[in-house]
Protein backbone atom coordinates (compact mmCIF):
# COMPACT_ATOMS: atom_id res chain seq x y z
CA UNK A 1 107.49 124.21 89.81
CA UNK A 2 107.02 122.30 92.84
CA UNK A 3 107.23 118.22 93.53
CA UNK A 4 103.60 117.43 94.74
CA UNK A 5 103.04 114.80 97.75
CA UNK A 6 99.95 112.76 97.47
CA UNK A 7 97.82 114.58 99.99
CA UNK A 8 99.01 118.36 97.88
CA UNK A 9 98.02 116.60 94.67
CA UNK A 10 94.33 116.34 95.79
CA UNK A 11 94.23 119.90 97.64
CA UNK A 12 96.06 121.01 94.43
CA UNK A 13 93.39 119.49 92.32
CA UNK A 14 90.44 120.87 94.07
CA UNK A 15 91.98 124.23 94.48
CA UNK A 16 91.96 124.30 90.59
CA UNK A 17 88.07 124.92 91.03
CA UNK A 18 89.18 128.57 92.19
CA UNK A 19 91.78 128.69 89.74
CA UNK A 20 93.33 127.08 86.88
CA UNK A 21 96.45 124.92 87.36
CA UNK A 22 98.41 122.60 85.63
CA UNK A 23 100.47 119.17 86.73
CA UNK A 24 103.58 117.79 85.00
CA UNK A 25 103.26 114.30 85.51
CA UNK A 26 106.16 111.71 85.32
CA UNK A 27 107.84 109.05 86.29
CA UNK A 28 111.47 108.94 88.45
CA UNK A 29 113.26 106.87 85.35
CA UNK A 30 111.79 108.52 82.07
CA UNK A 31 114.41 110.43 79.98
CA UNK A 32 111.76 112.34 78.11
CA UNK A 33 110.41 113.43 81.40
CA UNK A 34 113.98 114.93 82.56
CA UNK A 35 113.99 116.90 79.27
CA UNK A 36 110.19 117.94 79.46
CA UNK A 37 110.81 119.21 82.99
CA UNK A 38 113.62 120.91 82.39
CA UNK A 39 111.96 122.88 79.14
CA UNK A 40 109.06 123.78 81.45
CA UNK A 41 111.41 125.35 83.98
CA UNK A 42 113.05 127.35 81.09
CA UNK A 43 109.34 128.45 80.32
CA UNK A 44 107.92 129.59 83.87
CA UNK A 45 111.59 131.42 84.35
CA UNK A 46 110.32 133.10 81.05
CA UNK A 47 107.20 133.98 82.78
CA UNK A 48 108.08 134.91 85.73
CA UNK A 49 107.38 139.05 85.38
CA UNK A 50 107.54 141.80 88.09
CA UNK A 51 103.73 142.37 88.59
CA UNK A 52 102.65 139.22 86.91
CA UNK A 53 101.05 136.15 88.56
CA UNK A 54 103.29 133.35 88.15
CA UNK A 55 101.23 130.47 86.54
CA UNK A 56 100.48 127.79 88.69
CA UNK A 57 102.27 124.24 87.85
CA UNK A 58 102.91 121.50 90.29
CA UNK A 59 104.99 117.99 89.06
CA UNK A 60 104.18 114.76 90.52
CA UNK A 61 105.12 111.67 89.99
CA UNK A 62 102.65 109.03 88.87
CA UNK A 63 104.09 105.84 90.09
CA UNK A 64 103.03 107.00 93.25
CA UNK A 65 99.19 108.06 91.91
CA UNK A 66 98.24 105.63 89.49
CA UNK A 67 94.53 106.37 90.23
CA UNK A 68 95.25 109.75 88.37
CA UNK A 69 95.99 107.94 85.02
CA UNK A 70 92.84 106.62 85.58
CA UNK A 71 90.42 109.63 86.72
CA UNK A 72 92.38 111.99 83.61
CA UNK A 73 92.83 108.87 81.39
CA UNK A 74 97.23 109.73 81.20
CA UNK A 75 98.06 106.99 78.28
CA UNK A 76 101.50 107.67 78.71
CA UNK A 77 104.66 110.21 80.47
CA UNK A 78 105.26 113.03 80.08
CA UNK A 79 101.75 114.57 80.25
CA UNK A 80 101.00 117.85 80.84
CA UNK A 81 98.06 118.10 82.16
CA UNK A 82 95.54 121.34 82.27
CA UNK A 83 92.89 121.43 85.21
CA UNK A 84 89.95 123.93 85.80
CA UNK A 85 87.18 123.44 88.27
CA UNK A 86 89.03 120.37 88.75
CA UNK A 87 88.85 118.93 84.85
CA UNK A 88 90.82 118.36 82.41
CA UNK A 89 90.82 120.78 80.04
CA UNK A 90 93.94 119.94 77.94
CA UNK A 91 96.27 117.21 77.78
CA UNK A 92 100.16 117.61 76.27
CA UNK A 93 102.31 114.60 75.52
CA UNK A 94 104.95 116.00 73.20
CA UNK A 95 106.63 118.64 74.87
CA UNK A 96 107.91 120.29 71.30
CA UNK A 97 109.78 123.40 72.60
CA UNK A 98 109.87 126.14 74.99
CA UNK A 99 107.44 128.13 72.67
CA UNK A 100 105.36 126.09 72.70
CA UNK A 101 105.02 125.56 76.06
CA UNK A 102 105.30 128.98 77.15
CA UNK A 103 101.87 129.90 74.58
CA UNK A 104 99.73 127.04 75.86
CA UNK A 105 100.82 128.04 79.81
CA UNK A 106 99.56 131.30 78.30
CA UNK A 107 96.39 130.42 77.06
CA UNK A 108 95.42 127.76 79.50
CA UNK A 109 96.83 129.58 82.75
């Protein structure tokens, strides 16, 4: 999972109209955030397969995009947020476990 800059954000958004993507959004002092991140990266290790595309998930951190709370209507962090064509298809707050993360990255990627 890679940390998104500002200008990547938008080219990652709009690429999401060629495929689907997802961003991990947070914020530099949220506890739950640390936690979330760190059961995502568990999950795309699980994922990553010989001869399977890795899914595509960028993090960024929304203190310095608060217009994206706005355009995806984020009420609060961590958010997990599902894009195709550039919409949001699916929004996660509660990061429950690694299985569940790893079957909605499956169904939504």
């Amino acid at each position: 999972m890679k940390d998104l800059t500002n200008l990547e954000t938008k080219g990652y958004i709009e690429e999401s109209a060629e495929e689907p993507a997802a961003l991990y959004i947070q914020t530099p002092l949220c506890g739950t955030c640390k936690m979330g991140r760190r059961m995502l990266e568990i999950t795309l290790e699980a994922l990553d397969q010989p001869g399977k595309k890795q899914p595509k998930v960028g993090a960024i951190n929304l203190n310095a995009m608060p217009e994206l709370a706005e355009k995806y209507n984020i009420t609060s962090v961590p958010c997990l947020l599902f894009l195709n064509r550039g919409i949001a298809v699916r929004k996660i707050y509660a990061m429950q476990s690694v299985d569940f993360l790893y079957q909605n990255l499956k169904k939504y990627l």
